[in-house]
Protein backbone atom coordinates (compact mmCIF):
# COMPACT_ATOMS: atom_id res chain seq x y z
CA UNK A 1 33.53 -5.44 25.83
CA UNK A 2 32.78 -7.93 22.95
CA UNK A 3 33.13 -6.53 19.28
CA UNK A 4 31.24 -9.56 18.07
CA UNK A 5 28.59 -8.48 15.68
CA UNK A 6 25.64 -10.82 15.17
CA UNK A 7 24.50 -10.92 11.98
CA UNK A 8 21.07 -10.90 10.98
CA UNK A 9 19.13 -11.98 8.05
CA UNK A 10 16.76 -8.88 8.44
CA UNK A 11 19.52 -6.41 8.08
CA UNK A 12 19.61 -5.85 4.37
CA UNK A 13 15.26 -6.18 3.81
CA UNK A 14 13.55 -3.37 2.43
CA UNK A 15 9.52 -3.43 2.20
CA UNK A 16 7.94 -1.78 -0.76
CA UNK A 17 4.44 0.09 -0.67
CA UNK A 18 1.61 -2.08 -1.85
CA UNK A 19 0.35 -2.02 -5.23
CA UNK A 20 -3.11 0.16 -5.84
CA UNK A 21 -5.06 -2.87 -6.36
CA UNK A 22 -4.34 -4.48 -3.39
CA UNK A 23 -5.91 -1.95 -1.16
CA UNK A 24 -8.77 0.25 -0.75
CA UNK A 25 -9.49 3.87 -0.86
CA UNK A 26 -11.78 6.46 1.32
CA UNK A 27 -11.92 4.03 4.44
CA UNK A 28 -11.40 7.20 6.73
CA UNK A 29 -14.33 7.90 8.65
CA UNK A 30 -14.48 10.09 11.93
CA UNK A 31 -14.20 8.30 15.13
CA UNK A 32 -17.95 9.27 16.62
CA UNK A 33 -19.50 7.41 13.60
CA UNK A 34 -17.80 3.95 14.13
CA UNK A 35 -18.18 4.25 18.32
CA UNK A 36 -19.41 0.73 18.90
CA UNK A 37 -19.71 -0.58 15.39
CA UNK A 38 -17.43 -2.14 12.76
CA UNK A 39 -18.22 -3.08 9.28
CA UNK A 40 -17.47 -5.79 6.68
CA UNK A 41 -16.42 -5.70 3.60
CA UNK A 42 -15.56 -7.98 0.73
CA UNK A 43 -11.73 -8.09 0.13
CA UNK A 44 -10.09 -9.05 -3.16
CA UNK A 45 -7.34 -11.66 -2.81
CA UNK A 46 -3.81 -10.00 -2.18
CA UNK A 47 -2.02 -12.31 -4.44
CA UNK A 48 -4.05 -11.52 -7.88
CA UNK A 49 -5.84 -8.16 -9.09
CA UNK A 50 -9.58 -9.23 -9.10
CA UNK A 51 -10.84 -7.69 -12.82
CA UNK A 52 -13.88 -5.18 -12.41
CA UNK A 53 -13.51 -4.22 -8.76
CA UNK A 54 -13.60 -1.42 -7.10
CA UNK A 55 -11.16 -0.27 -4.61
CA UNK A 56 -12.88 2.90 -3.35
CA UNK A 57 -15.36 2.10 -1.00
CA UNK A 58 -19.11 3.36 -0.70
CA UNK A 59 -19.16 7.32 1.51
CA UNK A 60 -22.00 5.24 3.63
CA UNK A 61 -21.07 1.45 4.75
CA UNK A 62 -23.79 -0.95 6.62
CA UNK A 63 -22.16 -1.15 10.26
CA UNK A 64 -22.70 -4.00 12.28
CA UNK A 65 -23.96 -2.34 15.75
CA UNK A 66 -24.81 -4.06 18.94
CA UNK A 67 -21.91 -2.39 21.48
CA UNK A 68 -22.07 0.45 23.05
CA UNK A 69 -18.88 0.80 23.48
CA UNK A 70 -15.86 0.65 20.95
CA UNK A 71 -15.44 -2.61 19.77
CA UNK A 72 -11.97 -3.75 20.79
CA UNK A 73 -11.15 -7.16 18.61
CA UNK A 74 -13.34 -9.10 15.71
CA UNK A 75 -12.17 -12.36 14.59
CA UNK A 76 -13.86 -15.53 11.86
CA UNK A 77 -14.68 -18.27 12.62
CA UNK A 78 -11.99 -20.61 11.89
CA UNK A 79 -14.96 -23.36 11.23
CA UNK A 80 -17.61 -21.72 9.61
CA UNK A 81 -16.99 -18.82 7.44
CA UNK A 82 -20.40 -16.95 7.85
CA UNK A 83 -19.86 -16.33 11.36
CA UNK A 84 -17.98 -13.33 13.20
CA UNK A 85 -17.62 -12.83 16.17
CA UNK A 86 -16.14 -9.81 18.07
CA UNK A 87 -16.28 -7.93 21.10
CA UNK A 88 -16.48 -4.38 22.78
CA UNK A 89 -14.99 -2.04 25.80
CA UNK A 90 -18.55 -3.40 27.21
CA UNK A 91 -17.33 -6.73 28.19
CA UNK A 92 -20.10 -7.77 25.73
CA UNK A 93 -19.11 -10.42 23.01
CA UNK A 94 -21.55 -10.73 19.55
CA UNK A 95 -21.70 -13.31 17.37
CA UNK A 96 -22.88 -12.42 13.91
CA UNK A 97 -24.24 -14.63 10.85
CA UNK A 98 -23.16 -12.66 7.59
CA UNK A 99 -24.88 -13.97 4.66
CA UNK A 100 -23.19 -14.11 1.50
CA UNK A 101 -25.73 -12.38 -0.90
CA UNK A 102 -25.07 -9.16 1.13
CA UNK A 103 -22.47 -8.54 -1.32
CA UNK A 104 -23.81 -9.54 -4.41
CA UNK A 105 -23.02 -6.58 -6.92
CA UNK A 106 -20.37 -5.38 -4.85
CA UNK A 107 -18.14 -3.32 -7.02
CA UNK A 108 -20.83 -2.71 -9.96
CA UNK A 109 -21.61 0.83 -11.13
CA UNK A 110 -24.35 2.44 -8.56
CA UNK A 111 -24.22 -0.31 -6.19
């Protein structure tokens, strides 16, 4: 039996949790209401605090909804970055065009 340790460059990394402004609050929602849907929402970069936005999200979020069944995987396009595509436990596969203006005010009081 060998006694030969292999060392690791992982062994002495510790994570730390992520800073309040780099995530987002109240994105719990019950399973039955996201059954076949997913939405999209505008993300601040990770690497600097955007100033004047809001990290709780809406109680009511426009779902994109076209499977009717849960939607497994959604992906951008690596060409085009209007376009998502993503698809469902229906063997269906949607492509979606999401225009930019849809989140104009996002983040502003009573929008």
């Amino acid at each position: 039996m060998s006694r030969f340790v292999r060392a690791s460059k992982y062994r002495h990394v510790f994570g730390q949790p992520a800073k309040k402004e780099h995530g987002l609050e109240n994105a719990a929602h019950s399973p039955s209401c996201l059954y076949g849907a997913f939405a999209i929402v505008p993300l601040p970069s990770p690497f600097n605090a955007t100033p004047g936005f809001t990290y709780k999200l809406p109680d009511s979020l426009p779902l994109a909804r076209s499977h009717t069944a849960p939607v497994l995987d959604t992906d951008w396009s690596p060409h085009n970055d209007r376009v998502v595509a993503s698809g469902g436990e229906d063997g269906k596969v949607m492509i979606w065009k999401v225009d930019p203006n849809t989140f104009d005010g996002w983040g502003l009081e009573g929008a």
